[in-house]
Protein backbone atom coordinates (compact mmCIF):
# COMPACT_ATOMS: atom_id res chain seq x y z
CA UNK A 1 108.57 126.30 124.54
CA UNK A 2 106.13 128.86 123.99
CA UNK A 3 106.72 128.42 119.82
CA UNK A 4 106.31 125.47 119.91
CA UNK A 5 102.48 125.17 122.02
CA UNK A 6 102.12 128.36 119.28
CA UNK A 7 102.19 125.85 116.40
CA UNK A 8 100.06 122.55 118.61
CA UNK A 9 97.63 125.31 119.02
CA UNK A 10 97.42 126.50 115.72
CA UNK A 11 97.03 123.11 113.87
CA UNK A 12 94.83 121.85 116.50
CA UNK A 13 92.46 124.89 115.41
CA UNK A 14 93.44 124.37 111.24
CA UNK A 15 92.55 120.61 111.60
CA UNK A 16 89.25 121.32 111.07
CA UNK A 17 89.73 123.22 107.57
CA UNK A 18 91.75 120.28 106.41
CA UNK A 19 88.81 118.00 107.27
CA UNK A 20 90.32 115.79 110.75
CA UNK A 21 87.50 117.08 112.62
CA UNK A 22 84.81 114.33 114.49
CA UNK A 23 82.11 113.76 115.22
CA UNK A 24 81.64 111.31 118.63
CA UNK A 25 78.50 109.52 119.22
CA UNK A 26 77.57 108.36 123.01
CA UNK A 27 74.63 106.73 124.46
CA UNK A 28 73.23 104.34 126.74
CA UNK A 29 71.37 100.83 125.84
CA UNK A 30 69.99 98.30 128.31
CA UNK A 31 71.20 94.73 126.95
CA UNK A 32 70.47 91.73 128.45
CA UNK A 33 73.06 88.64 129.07
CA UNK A 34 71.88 87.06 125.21
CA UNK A 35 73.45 89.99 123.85
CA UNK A 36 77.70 91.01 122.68
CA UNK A 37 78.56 93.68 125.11
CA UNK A 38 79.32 95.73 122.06
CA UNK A 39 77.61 98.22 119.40
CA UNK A 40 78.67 99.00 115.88
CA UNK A 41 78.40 101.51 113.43
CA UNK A 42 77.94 101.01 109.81
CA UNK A 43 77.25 103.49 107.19
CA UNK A 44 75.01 104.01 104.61
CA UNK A 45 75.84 104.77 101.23
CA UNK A 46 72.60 104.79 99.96
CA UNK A 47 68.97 104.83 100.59
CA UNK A 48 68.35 101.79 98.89
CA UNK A 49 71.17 100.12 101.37
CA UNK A 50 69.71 100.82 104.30
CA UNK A 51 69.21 97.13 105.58
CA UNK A 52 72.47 96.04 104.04
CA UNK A 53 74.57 94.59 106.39
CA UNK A 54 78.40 93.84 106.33
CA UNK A 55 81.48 94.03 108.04
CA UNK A 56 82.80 96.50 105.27
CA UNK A 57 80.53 99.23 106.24
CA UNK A 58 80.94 98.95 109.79
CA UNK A 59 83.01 102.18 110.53
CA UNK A 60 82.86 102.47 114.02
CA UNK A 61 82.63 100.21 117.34
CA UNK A 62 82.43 100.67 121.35
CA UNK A 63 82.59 98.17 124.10
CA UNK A 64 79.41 98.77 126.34
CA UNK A 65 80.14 99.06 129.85
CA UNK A 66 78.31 97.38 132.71
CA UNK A 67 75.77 100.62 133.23
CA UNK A 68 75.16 100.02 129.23
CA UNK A 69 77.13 103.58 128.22
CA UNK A 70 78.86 103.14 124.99
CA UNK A 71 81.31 105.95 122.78
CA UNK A 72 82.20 106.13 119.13
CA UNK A 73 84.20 108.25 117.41
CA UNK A 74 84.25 108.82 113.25
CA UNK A 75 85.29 111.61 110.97
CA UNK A 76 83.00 113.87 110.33
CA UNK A 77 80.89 114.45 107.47
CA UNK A 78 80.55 117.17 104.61
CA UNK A 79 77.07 116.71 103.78
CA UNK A 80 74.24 114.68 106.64
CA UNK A 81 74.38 110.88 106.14
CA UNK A 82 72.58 108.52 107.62
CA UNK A 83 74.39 105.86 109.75
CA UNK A 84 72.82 102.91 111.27
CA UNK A 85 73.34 101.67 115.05
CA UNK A 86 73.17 97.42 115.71
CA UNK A 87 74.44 95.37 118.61
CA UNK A 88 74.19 91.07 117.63
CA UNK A 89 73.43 87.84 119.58
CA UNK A 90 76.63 86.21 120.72
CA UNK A 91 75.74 83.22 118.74
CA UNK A 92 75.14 85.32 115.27
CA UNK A 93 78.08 87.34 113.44
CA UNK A 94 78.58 90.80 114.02
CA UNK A 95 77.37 92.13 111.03
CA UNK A 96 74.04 91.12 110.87
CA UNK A 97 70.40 92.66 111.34
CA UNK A 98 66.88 90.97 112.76
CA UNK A 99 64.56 92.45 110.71
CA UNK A 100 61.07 92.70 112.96
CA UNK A 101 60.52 90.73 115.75
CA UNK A 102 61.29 91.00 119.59
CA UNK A 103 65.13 91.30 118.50
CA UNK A 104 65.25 94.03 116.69
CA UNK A 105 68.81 94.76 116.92
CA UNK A 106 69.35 98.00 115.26
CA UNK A 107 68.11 101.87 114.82
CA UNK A 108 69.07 104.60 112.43
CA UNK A 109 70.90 108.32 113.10
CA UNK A 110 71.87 110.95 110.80
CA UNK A 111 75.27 112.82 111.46
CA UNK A 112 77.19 116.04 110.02
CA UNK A 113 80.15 117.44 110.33
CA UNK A 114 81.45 117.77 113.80
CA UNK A 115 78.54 118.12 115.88
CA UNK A 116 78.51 115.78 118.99
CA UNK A 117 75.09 113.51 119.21
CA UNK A 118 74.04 111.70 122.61
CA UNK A 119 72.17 108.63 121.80
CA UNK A 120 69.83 107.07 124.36
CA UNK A 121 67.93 104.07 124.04
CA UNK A 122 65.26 102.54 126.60
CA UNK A 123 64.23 99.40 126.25
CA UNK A 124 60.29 98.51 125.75
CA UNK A 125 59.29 94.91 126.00
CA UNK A 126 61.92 93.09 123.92
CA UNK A 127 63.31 95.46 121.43
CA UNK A 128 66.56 97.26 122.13
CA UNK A 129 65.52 100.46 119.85
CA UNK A 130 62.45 100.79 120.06
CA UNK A 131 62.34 103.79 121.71
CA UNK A 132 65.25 106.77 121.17
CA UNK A 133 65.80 110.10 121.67
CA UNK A 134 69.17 112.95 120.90
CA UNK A 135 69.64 115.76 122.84
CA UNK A 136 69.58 119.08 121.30
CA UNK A 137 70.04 117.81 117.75
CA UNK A 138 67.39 119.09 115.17
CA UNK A 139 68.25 117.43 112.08
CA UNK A 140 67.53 114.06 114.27
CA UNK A 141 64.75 115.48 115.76
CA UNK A 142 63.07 116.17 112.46
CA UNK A 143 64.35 112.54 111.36
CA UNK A 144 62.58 110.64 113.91
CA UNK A 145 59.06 112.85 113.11
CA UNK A 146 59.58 111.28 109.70
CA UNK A 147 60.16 107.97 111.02
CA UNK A 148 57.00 108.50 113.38
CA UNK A 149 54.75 108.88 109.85
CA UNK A 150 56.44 105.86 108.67
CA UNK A 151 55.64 103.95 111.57
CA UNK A 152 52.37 105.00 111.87
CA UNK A 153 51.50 103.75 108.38
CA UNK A 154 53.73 100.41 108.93
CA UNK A 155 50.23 98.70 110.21
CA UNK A 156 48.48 99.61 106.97
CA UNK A 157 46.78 96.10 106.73
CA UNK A 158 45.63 96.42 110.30
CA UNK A 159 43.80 99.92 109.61
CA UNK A 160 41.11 98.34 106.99
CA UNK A 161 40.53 94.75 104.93
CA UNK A 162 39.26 96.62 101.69
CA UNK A 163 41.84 96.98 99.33
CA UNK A 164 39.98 99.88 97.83
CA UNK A 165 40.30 101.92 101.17
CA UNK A 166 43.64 100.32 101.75
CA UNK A 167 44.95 101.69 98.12
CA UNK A 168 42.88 105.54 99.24
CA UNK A 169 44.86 105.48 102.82
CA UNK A 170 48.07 104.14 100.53
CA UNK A 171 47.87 107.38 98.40
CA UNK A 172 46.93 109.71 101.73
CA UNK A 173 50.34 108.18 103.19
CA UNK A 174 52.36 108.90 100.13
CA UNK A 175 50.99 112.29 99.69
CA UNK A 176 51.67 113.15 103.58
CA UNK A 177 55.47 112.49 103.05
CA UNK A 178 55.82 113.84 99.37
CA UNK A 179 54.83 117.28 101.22
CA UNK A 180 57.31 116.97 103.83
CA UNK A 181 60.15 115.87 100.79
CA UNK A 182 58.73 119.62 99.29
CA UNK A 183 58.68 121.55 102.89
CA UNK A 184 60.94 120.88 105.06
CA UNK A 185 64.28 122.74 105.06
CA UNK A 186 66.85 119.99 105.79
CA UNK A 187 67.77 117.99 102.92
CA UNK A 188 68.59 114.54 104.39
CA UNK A 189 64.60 114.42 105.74
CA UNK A 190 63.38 115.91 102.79
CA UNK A 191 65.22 113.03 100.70
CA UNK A 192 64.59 110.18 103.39
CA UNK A 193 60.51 111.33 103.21
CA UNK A 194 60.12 111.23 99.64
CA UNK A 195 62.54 107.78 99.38
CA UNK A 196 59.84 105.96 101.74
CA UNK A 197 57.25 107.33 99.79
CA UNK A 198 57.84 104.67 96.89
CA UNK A 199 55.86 102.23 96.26
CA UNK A 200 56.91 101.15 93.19
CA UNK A 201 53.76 102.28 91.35
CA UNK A 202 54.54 105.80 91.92
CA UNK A 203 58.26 106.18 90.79
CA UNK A 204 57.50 109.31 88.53
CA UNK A 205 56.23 111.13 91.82
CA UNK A 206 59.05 110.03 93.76
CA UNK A 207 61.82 111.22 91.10
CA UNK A 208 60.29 114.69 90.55
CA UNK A 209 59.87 114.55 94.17
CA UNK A 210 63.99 114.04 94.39
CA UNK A 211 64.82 116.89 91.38
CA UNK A 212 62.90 119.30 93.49
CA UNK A 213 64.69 118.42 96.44
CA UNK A 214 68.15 119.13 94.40
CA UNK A 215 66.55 122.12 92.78
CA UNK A 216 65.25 123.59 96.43
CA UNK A 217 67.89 122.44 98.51
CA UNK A 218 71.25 121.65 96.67
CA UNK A 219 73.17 118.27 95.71
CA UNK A 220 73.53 115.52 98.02
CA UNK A 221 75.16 112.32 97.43
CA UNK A 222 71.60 110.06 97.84
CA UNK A 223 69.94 111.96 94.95
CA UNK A 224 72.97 110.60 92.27
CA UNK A 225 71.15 106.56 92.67
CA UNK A 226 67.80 108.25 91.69
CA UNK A 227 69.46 110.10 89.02
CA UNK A 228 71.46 107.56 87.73
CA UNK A 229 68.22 104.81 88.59
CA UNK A 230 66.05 106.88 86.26
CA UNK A 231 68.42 107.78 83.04
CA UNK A 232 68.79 103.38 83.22
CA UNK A 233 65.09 103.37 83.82
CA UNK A 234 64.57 105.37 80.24
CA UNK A 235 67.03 103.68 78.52
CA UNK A 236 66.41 100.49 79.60
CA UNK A 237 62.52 101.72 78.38
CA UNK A 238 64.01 103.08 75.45
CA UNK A 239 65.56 99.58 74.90
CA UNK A 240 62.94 97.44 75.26
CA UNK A 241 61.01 99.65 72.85
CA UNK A 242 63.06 99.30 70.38
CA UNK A 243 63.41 95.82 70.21
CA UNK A 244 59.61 95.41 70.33
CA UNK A 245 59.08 97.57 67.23
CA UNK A 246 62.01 95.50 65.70
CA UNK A 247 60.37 92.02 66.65
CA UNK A 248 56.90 93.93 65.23
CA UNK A 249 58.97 94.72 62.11
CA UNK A 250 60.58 91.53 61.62
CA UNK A 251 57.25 89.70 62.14
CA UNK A 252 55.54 92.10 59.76
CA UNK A 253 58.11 91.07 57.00
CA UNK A 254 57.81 87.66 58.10
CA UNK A 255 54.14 87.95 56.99
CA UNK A 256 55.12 89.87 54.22
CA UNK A 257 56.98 87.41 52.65
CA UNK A 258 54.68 84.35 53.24
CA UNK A 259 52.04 86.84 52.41
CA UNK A 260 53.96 87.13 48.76
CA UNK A 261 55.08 84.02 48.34
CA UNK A 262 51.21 82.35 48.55
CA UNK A 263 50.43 85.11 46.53
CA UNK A 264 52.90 84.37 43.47
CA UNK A 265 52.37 81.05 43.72
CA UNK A 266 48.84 81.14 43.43
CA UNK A 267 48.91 83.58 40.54
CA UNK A 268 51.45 81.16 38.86
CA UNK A 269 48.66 78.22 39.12
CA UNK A 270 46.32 80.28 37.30
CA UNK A 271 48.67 79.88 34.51
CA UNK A 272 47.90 76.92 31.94
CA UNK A 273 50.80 74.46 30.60
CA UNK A 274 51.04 76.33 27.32
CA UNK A 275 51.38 79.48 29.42
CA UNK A 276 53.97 77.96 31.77
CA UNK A 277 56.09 76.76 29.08
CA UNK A 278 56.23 80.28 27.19
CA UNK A 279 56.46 81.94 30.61
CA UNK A 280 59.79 79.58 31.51
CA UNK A 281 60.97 80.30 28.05
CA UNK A 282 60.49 84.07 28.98
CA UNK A 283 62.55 83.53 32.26
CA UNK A 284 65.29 82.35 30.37
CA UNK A 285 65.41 85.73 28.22
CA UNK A 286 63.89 84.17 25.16
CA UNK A 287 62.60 86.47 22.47
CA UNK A 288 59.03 86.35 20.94
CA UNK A 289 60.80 85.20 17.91
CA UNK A 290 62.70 82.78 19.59
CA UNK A 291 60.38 81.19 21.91
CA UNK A 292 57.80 81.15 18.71
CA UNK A 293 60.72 78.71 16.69
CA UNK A 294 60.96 76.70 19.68
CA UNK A 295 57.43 75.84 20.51
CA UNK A 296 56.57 75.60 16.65
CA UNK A 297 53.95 78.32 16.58
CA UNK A 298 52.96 81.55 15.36
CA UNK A 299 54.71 85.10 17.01
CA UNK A 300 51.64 86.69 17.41
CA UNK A 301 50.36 83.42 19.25
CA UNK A 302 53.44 84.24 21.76
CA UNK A 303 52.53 87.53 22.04
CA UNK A 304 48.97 86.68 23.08
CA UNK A 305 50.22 84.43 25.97
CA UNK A 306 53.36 86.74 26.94
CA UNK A 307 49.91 89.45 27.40
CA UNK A 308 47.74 86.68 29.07
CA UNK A 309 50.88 85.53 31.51
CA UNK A 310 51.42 89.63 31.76
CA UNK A 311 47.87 90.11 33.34
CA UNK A 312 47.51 86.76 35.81
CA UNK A 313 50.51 87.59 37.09
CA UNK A 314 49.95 91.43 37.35
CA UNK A 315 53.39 91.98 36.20
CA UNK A 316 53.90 94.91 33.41
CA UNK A 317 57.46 93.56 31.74
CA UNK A 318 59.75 91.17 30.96
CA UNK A 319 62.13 92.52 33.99
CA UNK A 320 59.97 91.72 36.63
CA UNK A 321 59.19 87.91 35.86
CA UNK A 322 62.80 88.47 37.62
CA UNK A 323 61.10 88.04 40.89
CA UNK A 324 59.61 84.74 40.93
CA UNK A 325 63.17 83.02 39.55
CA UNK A 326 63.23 81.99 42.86
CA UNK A 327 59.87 80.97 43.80
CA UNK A 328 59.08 76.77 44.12
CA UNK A 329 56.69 75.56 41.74
């Protein structure tokens, strides 16, 4: 008997080291009768899926009691993550977010490893998480004073008309959470800060934002999509710069050639009958002697032709009347 709660107790303290530990996430929401009288868990396997929504990524789920207390339970996790919270409308499917609005129906978290996180959520006017708060949890602490920047700059069109300041107070925003990206000590803000600080315009700040992150802080699964976002990003700009100096090239030859072949032709009208005759005769590898016997005149009358076609034509020899063989007269 006592061998035996020897080895329970010793595997119940190696299942940690073999990665069983959890993590269990409990809170409180007020939800009103419109509302399943259940909350799920999805993860996030990316900063650029944060508003996806499916029944795949839902990894966790609690019934909500009648005093609104809920309980989940996951494995825990070897680097932070950020998982997202939703409840639905019983007349919507599970997996789905409102986006704005007086139903909000969802909030964000971040977890690691085994550390327990008490959720609350009070209700203000109509949204059910608009207002959150975790007990004795830093990493969440410093989360939601990242969120509180990014909500305080959500109303940017409200702050100003002029697109001139609104573009200034665009850039103070952006610079605000690049600096927390290069300050803070906890990797999953320091990532999250710098992700919301794209604006499309400003992806070259943003990506050495992210390989100073990995250089101060270490690797972390949400830096590989920015890595492997900006080696497509230069070949995909490598690509497309290619094929414009090709197109360029292949328009420049285009011209070449019509360029030549207006060119030729034009030198070729300068030429008179007698001249085109001898010059034909010439094509067809006719000697001076040859083409003299067949026109019924003198070789040194060929010869002053051959030196008359020579210089209209700006050709030197015999070899390169070659190149208007093909050439429409």
């Amino acid at each position: 008997m006592h061998k035996d709660f020897f080895y329970i107790s010793f595997i119940c303290l190696c299942l940690p080291l073999f990665g069983f530990s959890q993590i269990t996430i409990e809170g409180q929401i007020e939800l009103d009768s419109t509302w399943r009288k259940e909350i799920f868990l999805s993860e996030i396997p990316s900063l650029k899926d944060m508003y996806k929504c499916s029944n795949q990524l839902i990894i966790g789920s609690s019934v909500i009691d009648s005093a609104g207390n809920w309980s989940i339970t996951i494995p825990s996790q070897r680097e932070p993550k950020l998982v997202r919270l939703h409840v639905s409308k019983k007349t919507y499917p599970k997996a789905s977010l409102i986006i704005g609005g007086k139903d909000e129906n969802y909030g964000f978290l971040a977890i690691y490893k085994n550390s327990p996180i008490k959720y609350s959520s009070k209700k203000i006017g109509d949204k059910q998480f608009s207002n959150f708060s975790f007990a004795n949890d830093s990493l969440n602490k410093r989360m939601r004073d990242i969120m509180a920047i990014e909500q305080k700059w959500n109303n940017l069109d409200g702050l100003t008309e002029k697109q001139d300041e609104k573009s200034t107070l665009r850039k103070v925003f952006i610079n605000e959470l690049l600096t927390v990206a290069d300050t803070t000590s906890h990797i999953l803000p320091a990532i999250y800060a710098a992700h919301i600080s794209d604006f499309g315009f400003n992806k070259d700040q943003v990506y050495k934002s992210m390989a100073r992150i990995r250089n101060r802080l270490g690797e972390h699964s949400y830096l590989d999509s920015y890595i492997i976002d900006k080696e497509s990003n230069m070949l995909l700009k490598t690509l497309i710069i290619v094929i414009g100096f090709l197109v360029l090239l292949g328009l420049f030859y285009k011209a070449y050639v019509v360029y030549t072949f207006n060119l030729k032709k034009n030198r070729l009208n300068s030429l008179s009958v007698r001249e085109r005759e001898i010059f034909d005769l010439v094509k067809q590898g006719g000697s001076n002697k040859e083409i003299a016997s067949k026109l019924n005149i003198e070789v040194s009358t060929v010869k002053r032709h051959i030196n008359s076609i020579f210089s209209k034509l700006k050709i030197k020899s015999r070899v390169e009347t070659n190149s208007y063989k093909r050439l429409i007269l």
